[in-house]
Protein backbone atom coordinates (compact mmCIF):
# COMPACT_ATOMS: atom_id res chain seq x y z
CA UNK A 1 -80.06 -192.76 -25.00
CA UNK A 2 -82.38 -190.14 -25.51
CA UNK A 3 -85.06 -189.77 -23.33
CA UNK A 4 -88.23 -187.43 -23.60
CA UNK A 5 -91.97 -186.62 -22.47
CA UNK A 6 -94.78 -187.23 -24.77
CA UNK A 7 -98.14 -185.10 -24.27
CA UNK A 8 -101.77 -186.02 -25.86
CA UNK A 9 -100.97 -182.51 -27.38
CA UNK A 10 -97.76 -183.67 -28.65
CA UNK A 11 -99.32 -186.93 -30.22
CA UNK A 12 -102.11 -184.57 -31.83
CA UNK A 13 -100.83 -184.25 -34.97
CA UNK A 14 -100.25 -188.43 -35.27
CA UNK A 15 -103.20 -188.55 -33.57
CA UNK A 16 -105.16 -187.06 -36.28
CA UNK A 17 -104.88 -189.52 -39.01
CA UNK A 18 -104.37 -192.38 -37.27
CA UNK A 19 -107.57 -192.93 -35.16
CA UNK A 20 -109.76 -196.12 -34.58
CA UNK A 21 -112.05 -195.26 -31.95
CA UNK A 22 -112.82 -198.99 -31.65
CA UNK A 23 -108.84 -199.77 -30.08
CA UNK A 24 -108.75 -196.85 -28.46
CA UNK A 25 -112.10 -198.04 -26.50
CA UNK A 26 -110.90 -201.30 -25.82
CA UNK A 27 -107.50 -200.25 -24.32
CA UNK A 28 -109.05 -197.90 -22.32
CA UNK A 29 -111.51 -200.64 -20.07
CA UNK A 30 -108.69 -202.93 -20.34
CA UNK A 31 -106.53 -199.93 -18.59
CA UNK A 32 -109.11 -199.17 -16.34
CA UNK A 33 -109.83 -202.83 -15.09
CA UNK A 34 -106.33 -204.24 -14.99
CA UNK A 35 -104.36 -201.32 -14.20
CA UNK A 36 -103.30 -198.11 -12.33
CA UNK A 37 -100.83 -195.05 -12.60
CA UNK A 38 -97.67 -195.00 -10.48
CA UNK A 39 -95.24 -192.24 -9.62
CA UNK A 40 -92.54 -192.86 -12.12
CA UNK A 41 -91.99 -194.89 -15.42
CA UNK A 42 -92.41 -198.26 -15.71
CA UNK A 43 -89.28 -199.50 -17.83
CA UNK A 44 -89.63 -202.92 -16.86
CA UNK A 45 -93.16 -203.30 -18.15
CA UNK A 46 -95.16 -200.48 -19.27
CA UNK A 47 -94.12 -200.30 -23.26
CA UNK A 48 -97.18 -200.21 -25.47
CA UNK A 49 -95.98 -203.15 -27.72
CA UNK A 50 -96.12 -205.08 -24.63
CA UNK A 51 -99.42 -203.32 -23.34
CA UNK A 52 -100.85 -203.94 -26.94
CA UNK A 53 -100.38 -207.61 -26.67
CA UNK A 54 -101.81 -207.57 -23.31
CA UNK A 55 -105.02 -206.19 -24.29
CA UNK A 56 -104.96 -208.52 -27.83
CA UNK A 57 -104.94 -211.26 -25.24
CA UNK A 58 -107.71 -209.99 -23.14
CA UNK A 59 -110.20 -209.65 -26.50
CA UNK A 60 -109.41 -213.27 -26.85
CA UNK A 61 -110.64 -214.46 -23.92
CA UNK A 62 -113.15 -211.59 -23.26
CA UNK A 63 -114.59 -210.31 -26.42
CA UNK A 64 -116.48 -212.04 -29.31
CA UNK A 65 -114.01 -211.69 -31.90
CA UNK A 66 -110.36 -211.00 -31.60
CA UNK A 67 -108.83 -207.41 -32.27
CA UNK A 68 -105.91 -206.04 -33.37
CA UNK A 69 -104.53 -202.95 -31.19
CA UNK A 70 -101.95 -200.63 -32.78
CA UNK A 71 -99.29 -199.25 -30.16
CA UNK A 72 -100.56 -195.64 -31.37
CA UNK A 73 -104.09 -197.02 -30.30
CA UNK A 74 -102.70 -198.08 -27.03
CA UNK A 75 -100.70 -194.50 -26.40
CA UNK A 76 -103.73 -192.70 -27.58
CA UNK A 77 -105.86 -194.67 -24.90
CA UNK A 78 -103.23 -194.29 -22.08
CA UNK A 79 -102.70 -190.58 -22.91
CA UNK A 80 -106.72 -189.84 -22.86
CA UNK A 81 -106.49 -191.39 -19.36
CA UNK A 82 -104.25 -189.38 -18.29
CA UNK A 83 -100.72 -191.68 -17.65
CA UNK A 84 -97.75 -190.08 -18.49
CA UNK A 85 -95.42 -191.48 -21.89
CA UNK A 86 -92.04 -191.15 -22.51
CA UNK A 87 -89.65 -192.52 -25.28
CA UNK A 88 -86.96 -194.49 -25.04
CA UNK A 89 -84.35 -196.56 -27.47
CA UNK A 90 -87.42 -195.92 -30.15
CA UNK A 91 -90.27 -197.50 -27.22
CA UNK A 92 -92.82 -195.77 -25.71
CA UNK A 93 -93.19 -196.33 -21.85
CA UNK A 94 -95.73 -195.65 -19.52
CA UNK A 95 -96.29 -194.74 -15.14
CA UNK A 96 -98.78 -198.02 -15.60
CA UNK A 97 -98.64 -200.51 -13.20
CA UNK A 98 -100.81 -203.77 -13.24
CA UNK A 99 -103.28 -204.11 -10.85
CA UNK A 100 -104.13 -207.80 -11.56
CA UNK A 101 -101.94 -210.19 -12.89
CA UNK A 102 -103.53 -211.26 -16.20
């Protein structure tokens, strides 16, 4: 399995074309209400496709209208925030660890 870092320079070039400020936003107070960094990787629950339904969830019940989050939206949020991202088997994993159970 190949394993490697991902930097918010890294993800610039993806980063570029692929931008909705809107998701981006949103992951980012659901990050910074729910969650926190840790020292190492979470591989049991920090992917962004799980992290991207997470926050889907939380628009649900906490915004007027649902939203659909992208897992680039969610790394883009993460990485602006400073977590750390690495890849592996084709996910992207992240030192987040949830603060409150949601």
């Amino acid at each position: 399995t190949e394993i490697y870092t991902l930097s918010l320079h890294d993800a610039l070039p993806i980063y570029a074309w692929s931008i909705n400020r809107e998701e981006i936003d949103l992951c980012k107070e659901w990050l910074e209400l729910y969650c926190c960094p840790r020292g190492t990787i979470n591989y049991r629950w920090g992917c962004a496709y799980n992290a991207k339904h997470s926050v889907e969830r939380w628009t649900d019940k906490h915004k007027p209208k649902h939203h659909y989050i992208s897992e680039f939206s969610f790394l883009a949020a993460a990485l602006e925030l400073g977590y750390q991202a690495n890849v592996r088997a084709h996910q992207m994993y992240f030192n987040i660890a949830q603060t409150v159970k949601i």
